[in-house]
Protein backbone atom coordinates (compact mmCIF):
# COMPACT_ATOMS: atom_id res chain seq x y z
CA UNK A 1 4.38 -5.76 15.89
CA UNK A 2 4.75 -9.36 14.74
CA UNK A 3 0.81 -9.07 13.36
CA UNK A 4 1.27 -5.93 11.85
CA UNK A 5 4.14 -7.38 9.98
CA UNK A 6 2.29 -10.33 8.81
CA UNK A 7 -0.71 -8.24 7.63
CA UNK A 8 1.58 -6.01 5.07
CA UNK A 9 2.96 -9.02 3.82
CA UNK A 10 -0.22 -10.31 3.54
CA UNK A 11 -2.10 -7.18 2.07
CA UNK A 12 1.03 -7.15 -0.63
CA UNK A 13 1.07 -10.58 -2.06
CA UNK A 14 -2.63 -10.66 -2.25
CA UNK A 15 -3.67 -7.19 -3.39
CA UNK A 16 0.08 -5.88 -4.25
CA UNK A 17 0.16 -3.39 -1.69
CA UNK A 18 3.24 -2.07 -2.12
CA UNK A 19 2.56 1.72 -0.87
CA UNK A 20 2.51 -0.24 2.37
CA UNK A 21 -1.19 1.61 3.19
CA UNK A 22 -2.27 -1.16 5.72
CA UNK A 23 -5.35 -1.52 4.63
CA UNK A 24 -7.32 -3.52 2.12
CA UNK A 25 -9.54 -0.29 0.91
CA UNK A 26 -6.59 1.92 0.16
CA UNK A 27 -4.61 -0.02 -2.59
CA UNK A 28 -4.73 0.52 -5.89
CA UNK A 29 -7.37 -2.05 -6.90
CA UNK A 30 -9.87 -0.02 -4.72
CA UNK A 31 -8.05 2.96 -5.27
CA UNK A 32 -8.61 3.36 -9.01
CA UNK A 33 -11.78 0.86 -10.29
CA UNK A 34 -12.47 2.34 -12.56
CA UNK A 35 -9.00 2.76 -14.14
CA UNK A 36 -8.16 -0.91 -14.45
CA UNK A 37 -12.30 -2.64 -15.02
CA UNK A 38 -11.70 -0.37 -18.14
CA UNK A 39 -8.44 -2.14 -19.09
CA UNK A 40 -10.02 -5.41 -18.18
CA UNK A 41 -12.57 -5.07 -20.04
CA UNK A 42 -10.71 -4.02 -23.09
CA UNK A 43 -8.96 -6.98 -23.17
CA UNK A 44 -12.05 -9.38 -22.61
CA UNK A 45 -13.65 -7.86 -25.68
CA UNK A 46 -9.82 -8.71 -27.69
CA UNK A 47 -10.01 -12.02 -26.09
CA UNK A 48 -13.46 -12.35 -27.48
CA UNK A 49 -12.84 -11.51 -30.65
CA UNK A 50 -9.67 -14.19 -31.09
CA UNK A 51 -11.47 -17.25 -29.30
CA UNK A 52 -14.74 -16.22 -31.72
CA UNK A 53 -12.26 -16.56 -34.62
CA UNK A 54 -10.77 -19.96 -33.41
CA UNK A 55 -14.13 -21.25 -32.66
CA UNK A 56 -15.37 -20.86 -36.12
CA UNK A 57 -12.12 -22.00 -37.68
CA UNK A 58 -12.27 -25.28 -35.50
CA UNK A 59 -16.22 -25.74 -35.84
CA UNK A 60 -15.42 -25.81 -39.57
CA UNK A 61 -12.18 -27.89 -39.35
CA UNK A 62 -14.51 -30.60 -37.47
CA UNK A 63 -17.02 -31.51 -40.09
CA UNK A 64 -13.98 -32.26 -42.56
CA UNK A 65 -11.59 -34.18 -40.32
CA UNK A 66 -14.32 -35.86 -38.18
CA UNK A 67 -17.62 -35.65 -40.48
CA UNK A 68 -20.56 -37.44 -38.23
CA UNK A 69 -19.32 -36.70 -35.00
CA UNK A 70 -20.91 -33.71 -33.60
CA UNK A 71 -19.17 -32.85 -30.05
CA UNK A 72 -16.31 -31.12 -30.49
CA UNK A 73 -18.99 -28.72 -32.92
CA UNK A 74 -21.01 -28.86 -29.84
CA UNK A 75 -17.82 -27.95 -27.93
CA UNK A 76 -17.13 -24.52 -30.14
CA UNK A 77 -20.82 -23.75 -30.57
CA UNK A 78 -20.56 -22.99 -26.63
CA UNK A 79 -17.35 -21.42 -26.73
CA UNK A 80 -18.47 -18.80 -29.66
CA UNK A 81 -22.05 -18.01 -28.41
CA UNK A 82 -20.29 -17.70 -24.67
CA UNK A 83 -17.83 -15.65 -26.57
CA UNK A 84 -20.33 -13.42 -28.10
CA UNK A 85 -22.58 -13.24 -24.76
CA UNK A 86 -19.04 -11.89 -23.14
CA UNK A 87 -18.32 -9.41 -25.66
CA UNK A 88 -22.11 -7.60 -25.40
CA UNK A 89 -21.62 -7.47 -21.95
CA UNK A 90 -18.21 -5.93 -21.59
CA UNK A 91 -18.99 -3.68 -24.60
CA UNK A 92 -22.12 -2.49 -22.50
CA UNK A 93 -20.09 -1.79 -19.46
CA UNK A 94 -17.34 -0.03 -21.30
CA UNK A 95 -19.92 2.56 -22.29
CA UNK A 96 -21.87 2.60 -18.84
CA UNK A 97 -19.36 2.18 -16.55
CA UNK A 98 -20.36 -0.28 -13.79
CA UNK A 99 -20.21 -0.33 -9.72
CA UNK A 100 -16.51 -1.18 -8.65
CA UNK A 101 -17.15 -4.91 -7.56
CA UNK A 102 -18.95 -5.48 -10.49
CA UNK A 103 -16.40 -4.67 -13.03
CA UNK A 104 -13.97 -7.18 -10.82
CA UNK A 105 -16.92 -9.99 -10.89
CA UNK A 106 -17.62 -9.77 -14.55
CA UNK A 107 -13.72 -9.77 -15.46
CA UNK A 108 -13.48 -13.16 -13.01
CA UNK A 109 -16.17 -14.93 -14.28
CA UNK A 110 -14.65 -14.42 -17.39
CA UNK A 111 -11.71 -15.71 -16.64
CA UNK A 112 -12.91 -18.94 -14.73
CA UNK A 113 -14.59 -19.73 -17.73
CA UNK A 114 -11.72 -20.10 -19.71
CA UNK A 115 -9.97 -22.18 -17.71
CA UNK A 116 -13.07 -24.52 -17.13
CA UNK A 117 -13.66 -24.67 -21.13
CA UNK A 118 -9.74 -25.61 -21.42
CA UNK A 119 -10.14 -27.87 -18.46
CA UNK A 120 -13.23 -29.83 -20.45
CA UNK A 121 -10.91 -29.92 -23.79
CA UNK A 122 -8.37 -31.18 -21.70
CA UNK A 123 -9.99 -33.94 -19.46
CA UNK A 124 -12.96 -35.34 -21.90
CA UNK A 125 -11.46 -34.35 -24.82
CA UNK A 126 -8.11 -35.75 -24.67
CA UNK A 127 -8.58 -38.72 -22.31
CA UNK A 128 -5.28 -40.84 -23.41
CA UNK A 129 -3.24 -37.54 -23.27
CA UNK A 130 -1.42 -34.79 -20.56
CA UNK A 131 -4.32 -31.73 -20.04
CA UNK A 132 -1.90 -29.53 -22.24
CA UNK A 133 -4.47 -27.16 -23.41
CA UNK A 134 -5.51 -26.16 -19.89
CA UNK A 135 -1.69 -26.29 -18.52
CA UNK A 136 -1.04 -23.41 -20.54
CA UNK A 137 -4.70 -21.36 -20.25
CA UNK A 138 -3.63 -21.59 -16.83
CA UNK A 139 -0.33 -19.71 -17.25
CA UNK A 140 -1.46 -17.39 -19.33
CA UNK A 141 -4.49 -16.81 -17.64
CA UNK A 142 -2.16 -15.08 -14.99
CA UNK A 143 -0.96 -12.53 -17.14
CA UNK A 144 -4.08 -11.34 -19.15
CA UNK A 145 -5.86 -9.12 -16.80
CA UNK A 146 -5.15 -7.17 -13.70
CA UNK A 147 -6.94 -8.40 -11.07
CA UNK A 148 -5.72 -9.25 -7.03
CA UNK A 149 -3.55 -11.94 -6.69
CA UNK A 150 -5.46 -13.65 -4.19
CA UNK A 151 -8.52 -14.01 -6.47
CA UNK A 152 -6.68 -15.07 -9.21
CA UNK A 153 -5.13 -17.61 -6.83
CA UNK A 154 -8.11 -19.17 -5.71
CA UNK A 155 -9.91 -18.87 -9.38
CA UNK A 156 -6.96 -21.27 -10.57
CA UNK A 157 -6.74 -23.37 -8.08
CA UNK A 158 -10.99 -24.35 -7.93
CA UNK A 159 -9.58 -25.06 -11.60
CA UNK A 160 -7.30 -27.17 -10.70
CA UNK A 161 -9.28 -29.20 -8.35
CA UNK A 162 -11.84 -29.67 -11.18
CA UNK A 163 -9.30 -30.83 -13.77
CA UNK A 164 -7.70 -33.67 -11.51
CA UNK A 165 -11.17 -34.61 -10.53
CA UNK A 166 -12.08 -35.28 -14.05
CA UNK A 167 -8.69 -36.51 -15.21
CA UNK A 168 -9.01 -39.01 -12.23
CA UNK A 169 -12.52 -40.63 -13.49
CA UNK A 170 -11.57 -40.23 -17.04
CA UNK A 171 -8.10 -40.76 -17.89
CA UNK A 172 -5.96 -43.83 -17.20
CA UNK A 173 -3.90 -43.67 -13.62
CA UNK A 174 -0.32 -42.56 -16.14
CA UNK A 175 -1.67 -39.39 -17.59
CA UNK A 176 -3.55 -38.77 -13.89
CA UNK A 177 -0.57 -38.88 -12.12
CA UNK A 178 1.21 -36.61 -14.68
CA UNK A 179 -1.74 -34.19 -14.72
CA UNK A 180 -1.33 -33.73 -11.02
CA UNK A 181 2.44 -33.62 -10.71
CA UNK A 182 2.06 -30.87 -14.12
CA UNK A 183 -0.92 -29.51 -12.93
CA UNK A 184 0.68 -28.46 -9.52
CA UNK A 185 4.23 -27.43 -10.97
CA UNK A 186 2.39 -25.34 -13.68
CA UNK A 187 0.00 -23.59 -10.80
CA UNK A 188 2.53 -22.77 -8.49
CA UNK A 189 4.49 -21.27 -11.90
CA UNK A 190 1.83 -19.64 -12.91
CA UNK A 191 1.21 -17.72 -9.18
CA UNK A 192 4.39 -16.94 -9.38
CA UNK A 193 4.46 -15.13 -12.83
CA UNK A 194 1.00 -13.74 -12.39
CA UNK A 195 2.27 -11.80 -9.35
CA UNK A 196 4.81 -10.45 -10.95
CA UNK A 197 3.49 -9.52 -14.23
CA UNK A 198 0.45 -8.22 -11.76
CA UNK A 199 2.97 -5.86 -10.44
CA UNK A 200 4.61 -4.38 -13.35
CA UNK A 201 0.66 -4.03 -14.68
CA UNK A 202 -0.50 -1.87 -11.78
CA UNK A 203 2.71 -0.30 -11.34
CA UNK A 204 2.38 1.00 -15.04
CA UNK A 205 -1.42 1.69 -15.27
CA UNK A 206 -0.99 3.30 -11.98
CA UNK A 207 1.64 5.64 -13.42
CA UNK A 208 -0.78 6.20 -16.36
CA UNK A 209 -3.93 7.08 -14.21
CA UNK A 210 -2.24 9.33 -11.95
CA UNK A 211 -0.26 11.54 -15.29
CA UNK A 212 -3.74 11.25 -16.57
CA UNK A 213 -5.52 12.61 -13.36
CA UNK A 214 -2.49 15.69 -12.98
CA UNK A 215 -3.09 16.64 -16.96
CA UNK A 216 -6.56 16.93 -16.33
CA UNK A 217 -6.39 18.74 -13.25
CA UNK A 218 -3.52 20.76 -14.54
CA UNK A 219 -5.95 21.39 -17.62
CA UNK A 220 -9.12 22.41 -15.46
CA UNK A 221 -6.57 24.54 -13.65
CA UNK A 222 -5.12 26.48 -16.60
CA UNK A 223 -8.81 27.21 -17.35
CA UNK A 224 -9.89 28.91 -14.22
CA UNK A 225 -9.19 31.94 -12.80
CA UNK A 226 -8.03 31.39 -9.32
CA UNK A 227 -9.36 34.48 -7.82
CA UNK A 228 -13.14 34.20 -8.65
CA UNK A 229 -13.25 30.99 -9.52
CA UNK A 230 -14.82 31.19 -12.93
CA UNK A 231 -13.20 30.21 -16.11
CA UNK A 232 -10.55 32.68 -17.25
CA UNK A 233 -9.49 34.59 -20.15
CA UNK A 234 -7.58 32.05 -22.20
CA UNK A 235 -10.83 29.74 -21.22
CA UNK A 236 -12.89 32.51 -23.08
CA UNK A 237 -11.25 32.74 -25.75
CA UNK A 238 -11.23 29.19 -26.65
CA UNK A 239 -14.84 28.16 -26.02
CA UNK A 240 -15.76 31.98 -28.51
CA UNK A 241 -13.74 30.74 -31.71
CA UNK A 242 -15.58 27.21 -31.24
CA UNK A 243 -19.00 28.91 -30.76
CA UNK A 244 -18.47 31.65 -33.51
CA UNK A 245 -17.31 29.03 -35.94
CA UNK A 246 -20.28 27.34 -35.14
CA UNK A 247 -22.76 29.88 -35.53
CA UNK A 248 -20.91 30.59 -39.08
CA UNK A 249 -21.13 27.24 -40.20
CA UNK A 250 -25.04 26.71 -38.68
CA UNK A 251 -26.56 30.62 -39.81
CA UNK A 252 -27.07 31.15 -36.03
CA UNK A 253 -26.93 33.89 -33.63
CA UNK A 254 -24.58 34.04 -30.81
CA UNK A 255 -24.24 36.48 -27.73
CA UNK A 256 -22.50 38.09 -25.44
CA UNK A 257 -22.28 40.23 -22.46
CA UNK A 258 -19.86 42.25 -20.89
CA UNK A 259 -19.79 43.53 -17.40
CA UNK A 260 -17.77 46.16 -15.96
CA UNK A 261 -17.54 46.88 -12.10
CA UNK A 262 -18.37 50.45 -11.71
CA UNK A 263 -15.52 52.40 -10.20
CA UNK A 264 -13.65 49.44 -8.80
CA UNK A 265 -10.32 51.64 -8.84
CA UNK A 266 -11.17 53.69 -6.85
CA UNK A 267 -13.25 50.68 -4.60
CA UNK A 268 -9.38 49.47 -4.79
CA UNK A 269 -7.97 52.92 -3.53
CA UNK A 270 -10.40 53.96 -0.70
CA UNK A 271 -10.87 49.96 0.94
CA UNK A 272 -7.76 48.32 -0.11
CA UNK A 273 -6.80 46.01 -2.52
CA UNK A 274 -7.38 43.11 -0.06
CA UNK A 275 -11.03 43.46 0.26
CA UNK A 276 -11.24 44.41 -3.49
CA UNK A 277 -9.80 40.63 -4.61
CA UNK A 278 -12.56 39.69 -1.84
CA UNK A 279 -15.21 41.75 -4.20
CA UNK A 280 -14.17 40.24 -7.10
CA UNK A 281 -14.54 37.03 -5.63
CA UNK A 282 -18.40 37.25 -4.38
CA UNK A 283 -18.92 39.57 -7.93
CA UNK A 284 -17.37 35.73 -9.29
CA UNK A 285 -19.66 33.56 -7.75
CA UNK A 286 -22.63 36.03 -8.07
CA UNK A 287 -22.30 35.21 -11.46
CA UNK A 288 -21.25 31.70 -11.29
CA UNK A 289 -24.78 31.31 -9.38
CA UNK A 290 -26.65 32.41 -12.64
CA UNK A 291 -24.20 29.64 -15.28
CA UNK A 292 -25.95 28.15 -17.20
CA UNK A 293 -25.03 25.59 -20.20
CA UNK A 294 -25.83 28.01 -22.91
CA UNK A 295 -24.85 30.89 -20.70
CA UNK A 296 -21.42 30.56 -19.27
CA UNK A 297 -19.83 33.20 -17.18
CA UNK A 298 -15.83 34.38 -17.62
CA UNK A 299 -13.42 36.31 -16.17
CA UNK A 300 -12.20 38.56 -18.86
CA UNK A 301 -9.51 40.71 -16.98
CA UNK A 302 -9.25 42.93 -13.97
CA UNK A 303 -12.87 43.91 -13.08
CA UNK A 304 -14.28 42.93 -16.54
CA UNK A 305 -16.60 39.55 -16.90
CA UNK A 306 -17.87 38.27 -19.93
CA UNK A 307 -20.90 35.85 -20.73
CA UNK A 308 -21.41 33.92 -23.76
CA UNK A 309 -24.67 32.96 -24.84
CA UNK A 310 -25.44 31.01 -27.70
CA UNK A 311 -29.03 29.31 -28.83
CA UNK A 312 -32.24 29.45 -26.65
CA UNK A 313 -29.73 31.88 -24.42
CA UNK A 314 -29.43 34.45 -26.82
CA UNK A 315 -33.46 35.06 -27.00
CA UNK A 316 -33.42 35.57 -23.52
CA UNK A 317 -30.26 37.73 -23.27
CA UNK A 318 -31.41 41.34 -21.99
CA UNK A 319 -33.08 39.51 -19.42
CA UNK A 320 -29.76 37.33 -18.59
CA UNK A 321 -27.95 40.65 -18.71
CA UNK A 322 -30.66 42.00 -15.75
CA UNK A 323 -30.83 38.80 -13.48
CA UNK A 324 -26.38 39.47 -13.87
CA UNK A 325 -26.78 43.33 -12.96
CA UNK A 326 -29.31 42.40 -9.76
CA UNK A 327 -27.08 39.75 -8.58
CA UNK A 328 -23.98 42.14 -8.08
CA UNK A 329 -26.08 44.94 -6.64
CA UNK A 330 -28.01 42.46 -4.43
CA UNK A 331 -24.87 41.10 -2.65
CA UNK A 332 -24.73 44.65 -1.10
CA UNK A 333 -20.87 45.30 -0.69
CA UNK A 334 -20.71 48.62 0.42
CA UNK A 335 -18.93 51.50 -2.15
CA UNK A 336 -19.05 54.80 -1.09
CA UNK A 337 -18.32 56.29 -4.19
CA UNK A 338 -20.38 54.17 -6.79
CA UNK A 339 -22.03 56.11 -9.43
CA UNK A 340 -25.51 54.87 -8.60
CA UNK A 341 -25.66 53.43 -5.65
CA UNK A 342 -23.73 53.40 -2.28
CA UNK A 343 -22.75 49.63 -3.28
CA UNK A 344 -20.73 47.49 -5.75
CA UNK A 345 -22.44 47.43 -9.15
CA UNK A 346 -22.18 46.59 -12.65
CA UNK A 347 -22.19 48.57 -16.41
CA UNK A 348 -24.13 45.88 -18.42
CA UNK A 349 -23.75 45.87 -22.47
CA UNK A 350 -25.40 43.50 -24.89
CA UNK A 351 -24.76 42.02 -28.11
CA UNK A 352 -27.11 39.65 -30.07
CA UNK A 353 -26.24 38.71 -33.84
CA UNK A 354 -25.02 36.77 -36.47
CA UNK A 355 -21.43 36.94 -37.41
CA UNK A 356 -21.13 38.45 -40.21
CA UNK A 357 -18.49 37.65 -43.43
CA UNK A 358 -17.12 41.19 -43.12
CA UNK A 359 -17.07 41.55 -39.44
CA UNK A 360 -13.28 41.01 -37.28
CA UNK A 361 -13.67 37.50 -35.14
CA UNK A 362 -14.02 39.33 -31.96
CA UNK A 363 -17.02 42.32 -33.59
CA UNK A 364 -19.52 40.76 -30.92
CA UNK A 365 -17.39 41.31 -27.86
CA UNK A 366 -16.17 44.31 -29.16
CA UNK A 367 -19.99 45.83 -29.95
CA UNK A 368 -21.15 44.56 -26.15
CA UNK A 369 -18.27 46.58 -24.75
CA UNK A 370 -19.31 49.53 -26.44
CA UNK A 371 -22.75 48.97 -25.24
CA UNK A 372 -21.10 48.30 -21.89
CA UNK A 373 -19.35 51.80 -21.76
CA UNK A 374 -22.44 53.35 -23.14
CA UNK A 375 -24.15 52.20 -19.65
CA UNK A 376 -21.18 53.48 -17.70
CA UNK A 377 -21.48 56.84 -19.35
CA UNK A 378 -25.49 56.95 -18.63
CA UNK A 379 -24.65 56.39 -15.03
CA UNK A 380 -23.57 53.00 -13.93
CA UNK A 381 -25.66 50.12 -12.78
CA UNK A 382 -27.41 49.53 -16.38
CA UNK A 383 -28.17 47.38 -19.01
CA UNK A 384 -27.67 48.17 -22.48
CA UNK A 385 -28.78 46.36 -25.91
CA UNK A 386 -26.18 47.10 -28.65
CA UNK A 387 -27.89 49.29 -31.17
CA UNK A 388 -25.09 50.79 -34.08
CA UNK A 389 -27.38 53.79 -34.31
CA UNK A 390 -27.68 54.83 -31.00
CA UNK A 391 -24.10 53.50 -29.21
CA UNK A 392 -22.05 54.56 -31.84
CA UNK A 393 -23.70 58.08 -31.82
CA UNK A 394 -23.12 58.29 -27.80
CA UNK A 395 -20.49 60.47 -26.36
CA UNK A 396 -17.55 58.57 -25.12
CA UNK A 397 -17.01 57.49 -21.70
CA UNK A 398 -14.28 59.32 -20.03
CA UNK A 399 -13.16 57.26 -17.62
CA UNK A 400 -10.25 58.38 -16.41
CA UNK A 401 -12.29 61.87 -16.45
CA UNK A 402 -14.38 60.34 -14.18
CA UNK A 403 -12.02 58.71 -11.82
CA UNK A 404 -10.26 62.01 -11.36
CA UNK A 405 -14.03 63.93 -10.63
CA UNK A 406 -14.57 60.79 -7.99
CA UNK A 407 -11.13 60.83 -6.82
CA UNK A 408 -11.54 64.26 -5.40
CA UNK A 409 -14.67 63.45 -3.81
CA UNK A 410 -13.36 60.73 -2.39
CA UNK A 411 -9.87 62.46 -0.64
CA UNK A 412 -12.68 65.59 0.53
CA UNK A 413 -15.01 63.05 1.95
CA UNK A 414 -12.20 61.18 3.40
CA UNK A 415 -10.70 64.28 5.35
CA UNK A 416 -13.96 65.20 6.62
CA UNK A 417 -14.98 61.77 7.39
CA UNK A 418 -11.25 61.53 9.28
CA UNK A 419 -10.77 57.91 8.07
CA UNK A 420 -13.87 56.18 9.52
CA UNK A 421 -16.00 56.16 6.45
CA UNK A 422 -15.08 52.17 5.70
CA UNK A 423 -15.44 50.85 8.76
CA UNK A 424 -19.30 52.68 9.01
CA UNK A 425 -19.82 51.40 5.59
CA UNK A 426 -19.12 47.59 6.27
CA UNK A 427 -21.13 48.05 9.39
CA UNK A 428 -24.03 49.49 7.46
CA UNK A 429 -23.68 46.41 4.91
CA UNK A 430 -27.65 45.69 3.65
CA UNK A 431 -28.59 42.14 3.67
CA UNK A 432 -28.97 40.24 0.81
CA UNK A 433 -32.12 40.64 -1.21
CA UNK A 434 -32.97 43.93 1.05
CA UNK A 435 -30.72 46.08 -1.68
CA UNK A 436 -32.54 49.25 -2.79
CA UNK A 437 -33.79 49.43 -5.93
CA UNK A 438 -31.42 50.85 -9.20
CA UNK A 439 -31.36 55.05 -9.25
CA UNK A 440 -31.83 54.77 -13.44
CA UNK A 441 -33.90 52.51 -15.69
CA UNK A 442 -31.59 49.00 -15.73
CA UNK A 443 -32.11 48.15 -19.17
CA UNK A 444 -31.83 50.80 -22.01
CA UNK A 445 -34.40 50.18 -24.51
CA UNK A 446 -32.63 50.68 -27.63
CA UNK A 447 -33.35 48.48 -30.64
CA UNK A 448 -31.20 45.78 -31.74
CA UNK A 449 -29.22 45.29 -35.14
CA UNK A 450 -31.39 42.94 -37.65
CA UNK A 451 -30.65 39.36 -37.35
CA UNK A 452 -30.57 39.46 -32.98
CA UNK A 453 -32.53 36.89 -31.34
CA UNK A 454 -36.17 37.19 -30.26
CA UNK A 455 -36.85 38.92 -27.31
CA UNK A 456 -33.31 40.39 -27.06
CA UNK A 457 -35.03 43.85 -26.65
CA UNK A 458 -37.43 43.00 -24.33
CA UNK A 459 -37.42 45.26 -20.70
CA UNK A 460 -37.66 42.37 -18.13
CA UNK A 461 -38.95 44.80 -15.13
């Protein structure tokens, strides 16, 4: 018990655990690297910058007030190209973030070497005087950068030793003995305040880091839909005005496909509304399986997914549109009552184009929908290229027609079938990959509007 005691006290003076984890691994210095080598090394480039400016101002000072003596120029020569050496390096990390340790080494070296520049000002440089200039590097050095107390402990004290090592050989035995009595006083001070402004540092950059951490994860959450896991609706729309505007502002094409799961109400009404999230959920990561970067998958609403396709995508989008369609029908989830198959499916529509001045924002999702409707009323389980000419001719789908046709199916099959149809059909579930081929032709060849991609129209089977 006694040991246990002594190790918290331990583990929070030296690396300020004051969650009380118990081990070494688990504070906040190991806890969040990254975090605070970013904030160290943000204030080594500052630091940088300011002792670069004092070197040149004292370089220059030095050939006026002591003109033929070259060592203090020799003396600020070193600190200004050490300066410079230090700022490349922590401006290189800052953009390639380093390994944990490393960050923590490069910070420390950094800081040793300002107290053993101040301790060579102070010893060799001011031999009939107190080491002031080091005395006060040494408090300050305490409160400039958040590093474990014990490091910064034993990084000032090696200091130390080196300063009243020097100061004994060079300085007369008065201003030794004050060094050491000074030298002591000001290290134990400086411990002291360096643990506690190394407390309120971590306390508030941990505070920081973790808000940061929930707003992100709060943000990635208001993006995604829950259910299937890919990005949602309000996700959608976003990422379409940013990719519309672009293709405005560039002359380029964008796409976009919209899927419909064929006959999912009544999927919903004849299995249940728990195993219809569960469809929507594999339909999800079906589709997730196929993301691409210039191809990214949405949940639009209900049974209705979305992909947007912008640049080499949208060359290749009938064929996107396919791989999507085959995906769904290949994961093999039973449906009694789909249009085309005994199985889960999609209605595929496709729209390739530029936006035009006179078109609404949303005139590509709206064209692929009516594409999309045009392969529900052809049969389910289809592909369709937008084409003005021949969609806008089609006859609508009547959907709710349809339901109410499939809906009395379904309540005849199910009183003949005397309520073991589902049961059969999950039994009866094909393996993925073994899923018969479509009924109808998957893509529609129908031409596309002037200004589409390449390839847009192209069959892939």
């Amino acid at each position: 018990m006694m040991l246990a005691q002594l190790k918290n006290w331990w583990l929070r003076w030296a690396y300020l655990d004051f969650a009380q984890t118990g081990s070494r691994s688990q504070t906040c210095f190991y806890r969040y690297p990254q975090e605070l080598t970013k904030k160290n090394l943000t204030t080594m480039k500052s630091l940088c910058k300011f002792f670069c400016l004092i070197s040149l101002v004292v370089t220059v000072a030095a050939q006026f007030l002591r003109p033929g003596q070259y060592d203090l120029t020799l003396l600020y020569g070193l600190v200004l190209v050490l300066q410079v050496l230090f700022f490349g390096v922590a401006t290189h990390l800052l953009k390639h973030p380093p390994a944990p340790r490393l960050g923590y080494v490069v910070t420390e070296l950094y800081l040793f070497h300002l107290l053993a520049l101040s301790g060579v000002v102070g010893v060799i440089f001011s031999p009939n005087e107190s080491g002031t200039v080091f005395m006060v590097v040494l408090v300050i050095s305490q409160l400039l950068f958040i590093l474990p107390p014990l490091h910064t402990t034993l990084l000032s004290g090696l200091a130390l030793a080196g300063v009243l090592v020097g100061s004994y050989f060079y300085k007369p035995d008065y201003f030794f003995r004050a060094d050491v009595l000074n030298g002591v006083g000001v290290y134990l001070l400086s411990i002291l305040m360096g643990w506690m402004a190394g407390r309120l540092q971590l306390e508030e950059a941990y505070a920081r880091t973790r808000a940061t951490r929930l707003n992100n994860e709060l943000q990635r959450l208001s993006r995604t839909d829950q259910q299937t896991g890919l990005r949602n609706h309000r996700s959608f729309v976003s990422d379409y005005e940013a990719l519309t505007a672009a293709a405005q502002a560039e002359g380029a094409v964008v796409g976009v496909i919209m899927m419909d799961v064929d006959r999912f109400k009544l999927y919903n009404d004849h299995y249940g509304h728990i195993k219809g999230d569960r469809c929507l959920h594999e339909v999800g990561q079906a589709l997730a399986a196929l993301q691409r970067p210039q191809a990214m998958p949405y949940r639009f609403g209900g049974e209705e997914f979305v992909v947007l396709l912008h640049r080499d995508a949208c060359a290749r989008a009938a064929q996107i549109a396919e791989q999507c369609r085959a995906a769904v029908a290949a994961l093999g989830i039973p449906h009694r009552y789909g249009p085309a198959l005994p199985l889960v499916t999609v209605s595929v529509g496709v729209y390739v184009g530029r936006p035009q001045p006179g078109d609404g924002p949303y005139a590509p999702v709206e064209r692929a929908d009516r594409a999309m409707y045009h392969s529900k009323a052809a049969g389910g389980n289809q592909v369709t290229v937008y084409d003005p000419w021949a969609v806008e001719d089609a006859p609508a789908f009547d959907e709710a027609g349809e339901a109410d046709e499939a809906g009395a199916e379904c309540k005849n099959s199910e009183n003949s079938a005397n309520g073991e149809a589902g049961e059969a059909d999950e039994a009866n579930r094909p393996a993925p990959g073994n899923t018969p081929a479509p009924i109808s032709t998957p893509v529609a060849n129908i031409p596309t509007p002037a200004g589409a991609g390449a390839g847009a129209n192209a069959n892939p089977q």
